[in-house]
PDB file of N, CA and C in Angstrom:
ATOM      1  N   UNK A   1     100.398  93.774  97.663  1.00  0.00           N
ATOM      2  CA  UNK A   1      99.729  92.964  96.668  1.00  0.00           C
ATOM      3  C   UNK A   1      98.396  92.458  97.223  1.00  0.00           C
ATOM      4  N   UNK A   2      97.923  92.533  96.236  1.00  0.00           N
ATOM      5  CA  UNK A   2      96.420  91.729  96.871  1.00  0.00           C
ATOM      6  C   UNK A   2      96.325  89.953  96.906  1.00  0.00           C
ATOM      7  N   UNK A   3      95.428  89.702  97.558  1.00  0.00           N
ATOM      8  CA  UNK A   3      95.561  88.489  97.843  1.00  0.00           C
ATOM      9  C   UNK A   3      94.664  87.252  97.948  1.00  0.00           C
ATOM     10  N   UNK A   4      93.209  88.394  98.007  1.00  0.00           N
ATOM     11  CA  UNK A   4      91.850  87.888  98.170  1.00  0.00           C
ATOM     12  C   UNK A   4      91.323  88.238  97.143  1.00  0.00           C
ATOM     13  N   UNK A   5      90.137  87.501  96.874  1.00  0.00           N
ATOM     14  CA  UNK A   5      89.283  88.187  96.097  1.00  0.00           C
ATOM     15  C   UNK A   5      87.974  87.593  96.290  1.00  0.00           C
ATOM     16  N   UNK A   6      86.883  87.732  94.965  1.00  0.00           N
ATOM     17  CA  UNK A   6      85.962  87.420  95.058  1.00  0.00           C
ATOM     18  C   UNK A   6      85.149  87.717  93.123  1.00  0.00           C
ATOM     19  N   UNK A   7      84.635  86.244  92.904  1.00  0.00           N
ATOM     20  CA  UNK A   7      84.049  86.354  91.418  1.00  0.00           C
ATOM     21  C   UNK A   7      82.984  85.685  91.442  1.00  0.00           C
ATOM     22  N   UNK A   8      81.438  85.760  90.738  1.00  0.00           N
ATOM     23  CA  UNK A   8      80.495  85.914  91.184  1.00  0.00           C
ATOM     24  C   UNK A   8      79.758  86.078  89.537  1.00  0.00           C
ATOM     25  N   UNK A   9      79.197  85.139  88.978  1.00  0.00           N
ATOM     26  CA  UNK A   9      78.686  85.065  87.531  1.00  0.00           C
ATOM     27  C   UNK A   9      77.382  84.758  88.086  1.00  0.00           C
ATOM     28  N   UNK A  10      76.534  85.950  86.871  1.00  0.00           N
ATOM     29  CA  UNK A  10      75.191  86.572  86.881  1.00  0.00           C
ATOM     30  C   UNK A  10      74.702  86.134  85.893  1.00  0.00           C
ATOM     31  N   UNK A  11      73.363  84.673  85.771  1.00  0.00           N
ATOM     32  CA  UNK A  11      72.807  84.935  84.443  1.00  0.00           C
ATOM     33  C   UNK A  11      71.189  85.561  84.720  1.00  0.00           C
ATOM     34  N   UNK A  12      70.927  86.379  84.143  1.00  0.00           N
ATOM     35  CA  UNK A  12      69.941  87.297  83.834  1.00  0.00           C
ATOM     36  C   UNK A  12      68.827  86.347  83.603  1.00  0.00           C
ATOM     37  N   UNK A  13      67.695  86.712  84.391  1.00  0.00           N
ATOM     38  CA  UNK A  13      66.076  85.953  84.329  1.00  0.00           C
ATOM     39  C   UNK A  13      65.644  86.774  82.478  1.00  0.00           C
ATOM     40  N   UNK A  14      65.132  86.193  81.850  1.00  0.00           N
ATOM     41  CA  UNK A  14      65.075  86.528  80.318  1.00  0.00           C
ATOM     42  C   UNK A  14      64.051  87.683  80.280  1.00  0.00           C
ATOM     43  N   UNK A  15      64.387  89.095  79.884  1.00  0.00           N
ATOM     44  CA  UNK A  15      63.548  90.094  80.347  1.00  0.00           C
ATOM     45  C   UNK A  15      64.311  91.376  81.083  1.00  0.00           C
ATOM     46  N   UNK A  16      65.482  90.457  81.647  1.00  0.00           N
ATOM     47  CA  UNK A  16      65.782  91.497  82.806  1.00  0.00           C
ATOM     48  C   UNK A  16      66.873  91.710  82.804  1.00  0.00           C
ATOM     49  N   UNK A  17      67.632  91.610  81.343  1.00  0.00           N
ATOM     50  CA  UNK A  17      69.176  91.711  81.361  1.00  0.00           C
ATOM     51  C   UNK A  17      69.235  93.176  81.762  1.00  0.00           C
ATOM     52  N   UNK A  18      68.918  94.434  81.167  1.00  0.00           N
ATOM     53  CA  UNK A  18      69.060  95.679  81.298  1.00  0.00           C
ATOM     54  C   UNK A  18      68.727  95.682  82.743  1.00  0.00           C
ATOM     55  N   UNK A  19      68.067  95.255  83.201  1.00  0.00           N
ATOM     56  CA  UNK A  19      67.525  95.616  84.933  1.00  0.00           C
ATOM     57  C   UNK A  19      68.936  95.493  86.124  1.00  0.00           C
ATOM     58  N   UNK A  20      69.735  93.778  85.245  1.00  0.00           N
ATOM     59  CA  UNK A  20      70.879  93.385  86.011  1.00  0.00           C
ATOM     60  C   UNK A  20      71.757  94.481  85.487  1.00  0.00           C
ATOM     61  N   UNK A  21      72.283  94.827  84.343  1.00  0.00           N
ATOM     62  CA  UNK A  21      73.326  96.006  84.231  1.00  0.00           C
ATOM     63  C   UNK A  21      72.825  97.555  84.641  1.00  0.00           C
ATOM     64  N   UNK A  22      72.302  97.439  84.797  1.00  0.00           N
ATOM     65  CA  UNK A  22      72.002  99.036  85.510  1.00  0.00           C
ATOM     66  C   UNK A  22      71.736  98.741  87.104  1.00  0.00           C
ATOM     67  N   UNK A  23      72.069  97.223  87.692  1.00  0.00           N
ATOM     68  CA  UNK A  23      72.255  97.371  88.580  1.00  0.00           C
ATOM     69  C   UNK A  23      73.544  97.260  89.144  1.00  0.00           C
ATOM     70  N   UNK A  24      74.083  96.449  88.406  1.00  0.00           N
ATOM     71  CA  UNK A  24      75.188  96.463  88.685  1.00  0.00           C
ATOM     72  C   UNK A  24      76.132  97.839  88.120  1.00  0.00           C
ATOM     73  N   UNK A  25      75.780  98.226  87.097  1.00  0.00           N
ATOM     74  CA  UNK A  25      76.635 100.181  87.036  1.00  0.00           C
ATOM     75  C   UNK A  25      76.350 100.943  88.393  1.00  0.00           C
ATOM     76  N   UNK A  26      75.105 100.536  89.021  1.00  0.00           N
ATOM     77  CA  UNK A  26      74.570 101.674  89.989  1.00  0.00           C
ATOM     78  C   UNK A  26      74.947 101.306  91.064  1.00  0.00           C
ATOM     79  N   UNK A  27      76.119  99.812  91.465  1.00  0.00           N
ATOM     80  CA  UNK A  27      76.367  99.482  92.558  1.00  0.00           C
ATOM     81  C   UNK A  27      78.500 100.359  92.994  1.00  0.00           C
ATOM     82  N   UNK A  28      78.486 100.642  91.810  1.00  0.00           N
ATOM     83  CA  UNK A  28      79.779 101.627  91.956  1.00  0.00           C
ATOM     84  C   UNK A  28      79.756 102.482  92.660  1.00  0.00           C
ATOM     85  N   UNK A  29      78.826 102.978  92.733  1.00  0.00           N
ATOM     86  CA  UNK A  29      79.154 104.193  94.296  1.00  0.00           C
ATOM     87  C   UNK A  29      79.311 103.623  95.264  1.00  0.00           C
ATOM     88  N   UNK A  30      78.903 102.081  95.682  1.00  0.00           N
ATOM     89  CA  UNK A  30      78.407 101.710  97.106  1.00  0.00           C
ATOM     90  C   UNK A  30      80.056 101.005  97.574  1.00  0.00           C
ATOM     91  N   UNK A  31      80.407 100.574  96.016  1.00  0.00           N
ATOM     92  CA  UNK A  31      81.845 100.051  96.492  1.00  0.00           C
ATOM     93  C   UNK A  31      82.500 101.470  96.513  1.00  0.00           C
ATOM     94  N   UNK A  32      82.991 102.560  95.940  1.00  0.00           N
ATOM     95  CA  UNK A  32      83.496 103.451  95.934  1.00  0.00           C
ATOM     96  C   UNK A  32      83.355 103.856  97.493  1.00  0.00           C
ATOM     97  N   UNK A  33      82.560 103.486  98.573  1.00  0.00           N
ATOM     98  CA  UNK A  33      82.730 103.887 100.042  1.00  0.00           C
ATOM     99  C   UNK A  33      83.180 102.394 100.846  1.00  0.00           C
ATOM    100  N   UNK A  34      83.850 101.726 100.143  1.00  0.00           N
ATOM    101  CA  UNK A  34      84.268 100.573 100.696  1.00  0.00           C
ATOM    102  C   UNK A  34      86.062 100.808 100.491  1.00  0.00           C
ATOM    103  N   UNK A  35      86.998 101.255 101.682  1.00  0.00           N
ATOM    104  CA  UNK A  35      87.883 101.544 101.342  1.00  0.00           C
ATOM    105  C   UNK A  35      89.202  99.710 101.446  1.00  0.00           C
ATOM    106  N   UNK A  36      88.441  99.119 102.036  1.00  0.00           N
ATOM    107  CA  UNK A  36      88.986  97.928 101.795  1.00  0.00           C
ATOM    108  C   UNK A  36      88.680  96.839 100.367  1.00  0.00           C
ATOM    109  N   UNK A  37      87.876  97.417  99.466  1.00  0.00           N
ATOM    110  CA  UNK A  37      87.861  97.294  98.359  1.00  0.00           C
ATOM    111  C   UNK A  37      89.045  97.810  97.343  1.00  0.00           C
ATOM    112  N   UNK A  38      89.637  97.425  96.803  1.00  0.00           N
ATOM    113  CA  UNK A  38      90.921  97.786  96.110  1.00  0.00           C
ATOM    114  C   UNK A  38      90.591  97.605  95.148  1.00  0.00           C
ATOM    115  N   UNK A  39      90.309  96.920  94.029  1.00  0.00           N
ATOM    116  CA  UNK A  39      89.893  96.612  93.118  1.00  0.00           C
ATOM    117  C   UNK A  39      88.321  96.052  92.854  1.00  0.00           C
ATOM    118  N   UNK A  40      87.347  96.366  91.960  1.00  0.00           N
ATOM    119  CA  UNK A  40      86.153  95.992  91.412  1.00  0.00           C
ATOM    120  C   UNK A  40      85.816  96.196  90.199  1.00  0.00           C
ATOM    121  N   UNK A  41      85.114  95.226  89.784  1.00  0.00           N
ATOM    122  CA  UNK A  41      84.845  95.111  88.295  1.00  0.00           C
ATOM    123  C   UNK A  41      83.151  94.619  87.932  1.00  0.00           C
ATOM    124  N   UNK A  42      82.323  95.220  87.342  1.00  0.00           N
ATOM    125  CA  UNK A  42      81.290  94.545  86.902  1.00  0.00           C
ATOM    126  C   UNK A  42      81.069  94.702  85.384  1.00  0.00           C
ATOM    127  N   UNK A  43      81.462  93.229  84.718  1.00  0.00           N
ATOM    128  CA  UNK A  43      81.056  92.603  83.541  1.00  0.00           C
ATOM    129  C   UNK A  43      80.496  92.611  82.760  1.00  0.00           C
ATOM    130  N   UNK A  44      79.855  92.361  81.499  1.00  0.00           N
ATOM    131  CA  UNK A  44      78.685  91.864  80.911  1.00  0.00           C
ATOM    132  C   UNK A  44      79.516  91.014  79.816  1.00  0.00           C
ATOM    133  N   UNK A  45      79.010  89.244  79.704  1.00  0.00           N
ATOM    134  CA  UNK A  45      79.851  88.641  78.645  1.00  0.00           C
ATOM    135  C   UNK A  45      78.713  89.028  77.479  1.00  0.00           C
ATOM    136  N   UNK A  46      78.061  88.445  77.858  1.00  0.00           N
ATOM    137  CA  UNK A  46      76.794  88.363  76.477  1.00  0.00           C
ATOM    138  C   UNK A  46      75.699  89.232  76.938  1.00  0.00           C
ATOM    139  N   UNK A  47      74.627  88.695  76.398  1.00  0.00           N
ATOM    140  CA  UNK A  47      73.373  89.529  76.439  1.00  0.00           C
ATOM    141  C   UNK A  47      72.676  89.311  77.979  1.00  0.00           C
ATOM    142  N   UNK A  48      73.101  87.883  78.742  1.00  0.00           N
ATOM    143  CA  UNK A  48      72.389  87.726  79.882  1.00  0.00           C
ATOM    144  C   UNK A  48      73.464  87.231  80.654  1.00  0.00           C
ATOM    145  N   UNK A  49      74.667  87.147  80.594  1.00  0.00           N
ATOM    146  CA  UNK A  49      75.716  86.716  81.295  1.00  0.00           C
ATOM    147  C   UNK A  49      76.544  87.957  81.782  1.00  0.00           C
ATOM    148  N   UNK A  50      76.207  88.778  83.410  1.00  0.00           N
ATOM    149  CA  UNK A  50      77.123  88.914  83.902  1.00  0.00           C
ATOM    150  C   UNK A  50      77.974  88.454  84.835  1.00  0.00           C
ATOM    151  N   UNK A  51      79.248  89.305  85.436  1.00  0.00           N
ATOM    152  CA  UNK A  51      79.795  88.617  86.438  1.00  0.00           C
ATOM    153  C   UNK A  51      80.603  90.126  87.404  1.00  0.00           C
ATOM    154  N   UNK A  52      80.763  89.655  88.478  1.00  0.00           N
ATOM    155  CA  UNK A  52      81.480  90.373  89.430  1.00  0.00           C
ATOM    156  C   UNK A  52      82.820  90.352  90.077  1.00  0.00           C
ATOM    157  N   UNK A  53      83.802  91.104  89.596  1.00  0.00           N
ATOM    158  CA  UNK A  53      85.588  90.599  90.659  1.00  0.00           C
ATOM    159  C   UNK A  53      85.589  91.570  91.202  1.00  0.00           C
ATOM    160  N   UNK A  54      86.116  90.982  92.468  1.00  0.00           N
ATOM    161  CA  UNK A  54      86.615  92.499  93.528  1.00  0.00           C
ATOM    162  C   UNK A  54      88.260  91.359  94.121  1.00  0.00           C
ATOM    163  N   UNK A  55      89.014  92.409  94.100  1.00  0.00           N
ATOM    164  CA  UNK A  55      90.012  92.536  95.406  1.00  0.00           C
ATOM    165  C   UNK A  55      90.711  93.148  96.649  1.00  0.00           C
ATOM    166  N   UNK A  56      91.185  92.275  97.182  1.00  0.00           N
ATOM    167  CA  UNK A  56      91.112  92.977  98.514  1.00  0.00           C
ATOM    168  C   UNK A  56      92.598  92.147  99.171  1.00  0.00           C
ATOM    169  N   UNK A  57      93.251  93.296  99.718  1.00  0.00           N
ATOM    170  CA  UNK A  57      94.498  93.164 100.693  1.00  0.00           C
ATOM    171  C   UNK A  57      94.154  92.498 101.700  1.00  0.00           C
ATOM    172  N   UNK A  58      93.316  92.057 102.411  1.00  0.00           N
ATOM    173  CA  UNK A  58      93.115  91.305 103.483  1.00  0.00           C
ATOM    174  C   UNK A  58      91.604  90.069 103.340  1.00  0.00           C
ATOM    175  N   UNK A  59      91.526  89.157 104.437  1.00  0.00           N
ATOM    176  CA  UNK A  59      90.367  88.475 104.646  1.00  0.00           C
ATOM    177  C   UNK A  59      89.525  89.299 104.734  1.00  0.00           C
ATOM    178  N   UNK A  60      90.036  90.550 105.773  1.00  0.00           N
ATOM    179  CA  UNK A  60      89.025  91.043 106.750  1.00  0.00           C
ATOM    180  C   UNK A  60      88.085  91.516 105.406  1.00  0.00           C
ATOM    181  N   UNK A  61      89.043  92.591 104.913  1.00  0.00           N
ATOM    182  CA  UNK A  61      88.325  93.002 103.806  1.00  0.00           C
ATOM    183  C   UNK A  61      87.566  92.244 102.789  1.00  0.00           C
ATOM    184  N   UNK A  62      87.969  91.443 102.739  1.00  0.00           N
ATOM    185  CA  UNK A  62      86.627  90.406 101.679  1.00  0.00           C
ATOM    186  C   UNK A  62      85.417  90.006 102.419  1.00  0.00           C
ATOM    187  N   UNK A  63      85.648  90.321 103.549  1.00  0.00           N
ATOM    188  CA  UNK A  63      84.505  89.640 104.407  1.00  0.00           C
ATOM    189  C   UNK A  63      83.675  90.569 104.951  1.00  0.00           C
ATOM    190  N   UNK A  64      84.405  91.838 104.995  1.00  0.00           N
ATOM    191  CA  UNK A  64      82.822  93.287 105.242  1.00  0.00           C
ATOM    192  C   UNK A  64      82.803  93.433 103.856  1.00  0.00           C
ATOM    193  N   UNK A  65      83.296  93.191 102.793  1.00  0.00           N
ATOM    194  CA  UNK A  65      82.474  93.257 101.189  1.00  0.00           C
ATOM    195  C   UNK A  65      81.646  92.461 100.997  1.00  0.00           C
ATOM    196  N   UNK A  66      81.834  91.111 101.760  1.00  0.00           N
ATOM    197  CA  UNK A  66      80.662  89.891 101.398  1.00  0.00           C
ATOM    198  C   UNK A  66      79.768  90.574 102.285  1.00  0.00           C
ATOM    199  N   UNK A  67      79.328  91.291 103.393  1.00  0.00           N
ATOM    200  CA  UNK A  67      78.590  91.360 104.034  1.00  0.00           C
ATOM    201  C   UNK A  67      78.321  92.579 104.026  1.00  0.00           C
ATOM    202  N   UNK A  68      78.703  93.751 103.245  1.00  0.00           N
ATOM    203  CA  UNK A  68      78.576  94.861 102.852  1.00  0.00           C
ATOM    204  C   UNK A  68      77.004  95.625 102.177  1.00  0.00           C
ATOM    205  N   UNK A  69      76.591  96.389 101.568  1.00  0.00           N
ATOM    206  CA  UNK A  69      75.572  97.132 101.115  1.00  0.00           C
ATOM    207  C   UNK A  69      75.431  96.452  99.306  1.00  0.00           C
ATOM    208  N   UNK A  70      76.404  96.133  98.593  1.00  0.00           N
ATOM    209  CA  UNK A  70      76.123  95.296  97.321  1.00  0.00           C
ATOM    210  C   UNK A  70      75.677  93.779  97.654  1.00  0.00           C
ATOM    211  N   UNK A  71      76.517  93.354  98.075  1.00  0.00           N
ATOM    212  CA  UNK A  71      75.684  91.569  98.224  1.00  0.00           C
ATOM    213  C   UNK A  71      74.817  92.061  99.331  1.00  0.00           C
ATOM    214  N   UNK A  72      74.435  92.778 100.039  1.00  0.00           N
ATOM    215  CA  UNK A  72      73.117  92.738 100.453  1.00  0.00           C
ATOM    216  C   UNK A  72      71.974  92.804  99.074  1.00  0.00           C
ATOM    217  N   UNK A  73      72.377  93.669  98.362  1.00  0.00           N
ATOM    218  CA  UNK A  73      71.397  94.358  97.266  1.00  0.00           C
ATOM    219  C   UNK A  73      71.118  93.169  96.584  1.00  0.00           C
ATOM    220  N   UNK A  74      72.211  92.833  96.334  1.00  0.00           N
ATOM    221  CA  UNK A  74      72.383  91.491  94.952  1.00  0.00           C
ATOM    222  C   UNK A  74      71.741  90.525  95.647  1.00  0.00           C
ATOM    223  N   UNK A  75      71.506  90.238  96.914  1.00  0.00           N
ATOM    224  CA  UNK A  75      70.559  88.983  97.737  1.00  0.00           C
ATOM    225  C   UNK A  75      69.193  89.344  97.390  1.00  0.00           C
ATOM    226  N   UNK A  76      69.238  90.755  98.134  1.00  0.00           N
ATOM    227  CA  UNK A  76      67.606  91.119  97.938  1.00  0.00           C
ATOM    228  C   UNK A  76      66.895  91.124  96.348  1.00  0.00           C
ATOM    229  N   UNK A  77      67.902  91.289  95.478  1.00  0.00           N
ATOM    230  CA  UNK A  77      67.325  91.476  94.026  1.00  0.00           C
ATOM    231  C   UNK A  77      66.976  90.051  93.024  1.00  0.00           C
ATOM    232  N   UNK A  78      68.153  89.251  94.096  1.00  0.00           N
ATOM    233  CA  UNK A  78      68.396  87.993  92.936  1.00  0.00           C
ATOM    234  C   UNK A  78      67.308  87.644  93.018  1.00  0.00           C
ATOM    235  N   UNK A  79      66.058  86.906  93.056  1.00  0.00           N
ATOM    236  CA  UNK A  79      64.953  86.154  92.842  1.00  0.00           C
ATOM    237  C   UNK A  79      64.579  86.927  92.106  1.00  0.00           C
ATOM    238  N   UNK A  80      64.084  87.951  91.901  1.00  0.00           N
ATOM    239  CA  UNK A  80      63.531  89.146  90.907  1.00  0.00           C
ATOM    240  C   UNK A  80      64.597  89.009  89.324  1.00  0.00           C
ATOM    241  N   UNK A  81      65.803  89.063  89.613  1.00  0.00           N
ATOM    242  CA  UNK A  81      66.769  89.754  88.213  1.00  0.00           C
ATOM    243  C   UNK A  81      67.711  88.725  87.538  1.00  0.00           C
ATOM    244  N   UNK A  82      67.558  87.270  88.788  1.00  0.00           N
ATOM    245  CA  UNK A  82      68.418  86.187  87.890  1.00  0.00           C
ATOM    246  C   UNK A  82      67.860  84.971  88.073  1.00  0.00           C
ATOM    247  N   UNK A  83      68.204  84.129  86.707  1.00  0.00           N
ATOM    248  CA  UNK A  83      67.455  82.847  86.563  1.00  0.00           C
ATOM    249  C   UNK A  83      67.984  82.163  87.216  1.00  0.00           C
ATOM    250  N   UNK A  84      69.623  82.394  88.205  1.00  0.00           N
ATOM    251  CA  UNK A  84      69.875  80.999  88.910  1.00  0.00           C
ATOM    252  C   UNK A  84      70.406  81.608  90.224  1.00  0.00           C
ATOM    253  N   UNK A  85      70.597  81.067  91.438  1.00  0.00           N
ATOM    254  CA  UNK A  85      70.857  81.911  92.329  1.00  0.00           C
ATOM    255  C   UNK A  85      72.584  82.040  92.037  1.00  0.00           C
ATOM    256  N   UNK A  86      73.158  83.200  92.587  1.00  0.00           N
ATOM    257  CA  UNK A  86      74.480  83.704  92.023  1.00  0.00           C
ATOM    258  C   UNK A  86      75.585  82.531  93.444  1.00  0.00           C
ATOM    259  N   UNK A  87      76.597  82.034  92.416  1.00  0.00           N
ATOM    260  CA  UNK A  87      77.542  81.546  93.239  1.00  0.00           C
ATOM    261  C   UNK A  87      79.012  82.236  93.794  1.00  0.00           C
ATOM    262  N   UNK A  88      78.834  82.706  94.859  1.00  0.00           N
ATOM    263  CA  UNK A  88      79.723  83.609  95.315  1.00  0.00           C
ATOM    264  C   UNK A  88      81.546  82.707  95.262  1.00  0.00           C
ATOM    265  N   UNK A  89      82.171  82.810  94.641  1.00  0.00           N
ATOM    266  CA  UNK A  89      83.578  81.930  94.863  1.00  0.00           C
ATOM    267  C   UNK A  89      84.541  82.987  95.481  1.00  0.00           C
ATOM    268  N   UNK A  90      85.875  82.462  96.071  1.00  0.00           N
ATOM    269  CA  UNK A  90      86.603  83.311  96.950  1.00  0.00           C
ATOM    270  C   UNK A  90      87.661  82.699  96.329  1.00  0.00           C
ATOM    271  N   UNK A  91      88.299  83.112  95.459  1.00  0.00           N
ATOM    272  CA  UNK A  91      89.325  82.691  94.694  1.00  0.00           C
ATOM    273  C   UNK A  91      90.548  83.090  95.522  1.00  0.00           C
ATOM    274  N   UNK A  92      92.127  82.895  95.786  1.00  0.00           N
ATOM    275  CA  UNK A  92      93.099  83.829  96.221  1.00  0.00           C
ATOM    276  C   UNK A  92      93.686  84.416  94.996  1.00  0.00           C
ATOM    277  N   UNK A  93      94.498  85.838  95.137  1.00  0.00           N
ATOM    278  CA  UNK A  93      94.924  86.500  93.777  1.00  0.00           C
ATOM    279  C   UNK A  93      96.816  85.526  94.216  1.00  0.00           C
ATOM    280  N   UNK A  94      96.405  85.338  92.670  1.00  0.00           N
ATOM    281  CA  UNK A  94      97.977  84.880  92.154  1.00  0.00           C
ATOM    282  C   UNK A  94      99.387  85.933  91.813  1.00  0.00           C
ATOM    283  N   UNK A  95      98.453  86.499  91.583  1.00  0.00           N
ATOM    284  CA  UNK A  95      99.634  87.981  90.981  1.00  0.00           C
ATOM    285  C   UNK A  95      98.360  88.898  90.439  1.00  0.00           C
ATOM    286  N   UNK A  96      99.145  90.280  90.743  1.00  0.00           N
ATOM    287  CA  UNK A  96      98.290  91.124  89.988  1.00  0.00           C
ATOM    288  C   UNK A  96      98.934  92.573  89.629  1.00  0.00           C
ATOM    289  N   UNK A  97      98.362  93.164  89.047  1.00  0.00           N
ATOM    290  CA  UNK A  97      99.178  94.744  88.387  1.00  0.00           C
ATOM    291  C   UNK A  97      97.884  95.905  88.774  1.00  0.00           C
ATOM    292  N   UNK A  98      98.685  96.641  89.540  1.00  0.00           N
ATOM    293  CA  UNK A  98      97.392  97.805  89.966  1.00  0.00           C
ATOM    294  C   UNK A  98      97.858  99.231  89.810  1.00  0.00           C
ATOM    295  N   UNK A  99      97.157 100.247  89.016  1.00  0.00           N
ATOM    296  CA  UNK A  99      97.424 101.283  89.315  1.00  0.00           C
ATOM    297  C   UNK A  99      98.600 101.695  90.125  1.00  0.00           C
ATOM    298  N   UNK A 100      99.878 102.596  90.076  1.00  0.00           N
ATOM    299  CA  UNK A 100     100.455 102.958  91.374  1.00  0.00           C
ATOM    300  C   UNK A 100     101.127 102.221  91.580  1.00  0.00           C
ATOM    301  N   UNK A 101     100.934 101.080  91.673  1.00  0.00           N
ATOM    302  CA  UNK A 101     101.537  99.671  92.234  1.00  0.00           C
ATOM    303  C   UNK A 101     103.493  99.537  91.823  1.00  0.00           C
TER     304      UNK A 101
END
């Protein structure tokens, strides 16, 4: 079961919603080579509200994802693509249903 995670709400600088979802679609390959990534999800609620969940079987693993090739990207981009800086939370998973599982 997983146990960690991580959720992460995106509001879009006005202009640049399309800029944030095509960055965040284009960050799926980068988790797809993250094998301590188990689960990921990127959002869109509204027109400028996204958000990010990932889970992960271990600390370790939440912690080379926080420090991984996406929140690098998402650091380097945020001043450019969002109106507020993004608040990273580390929620623990309560229960969950996975593929296989």
């Amino acid at each position: 079961m997983t146990h960690y995670a991580i959720y992460v709400e995106l509001k879009a600088k006005p202009g640049k919603e399309e800029a944030v979802a095509s960055f965040l679609a284009s960050a799926q390959g980068l988790v797809a080579a993250e094998p301590d990534t188990i689960a990921w999800f990127a959002v869109r609620y509204d027109n400028d509200t996204f958000a990010i969940f990932d889970a992960f079987d271990t600390e370790a693993g939440r912690k080379a994802h926080l420090s991984g090739a996406v929140a690098a990207a998402l650091m380097a981009n945020a001043a450019d693509l969002l109106a507020i800086a993004p608040e990273i939370r580390q929620p623990s998973v309560l229960a969950d249903k996975l593929p296989g599982a």
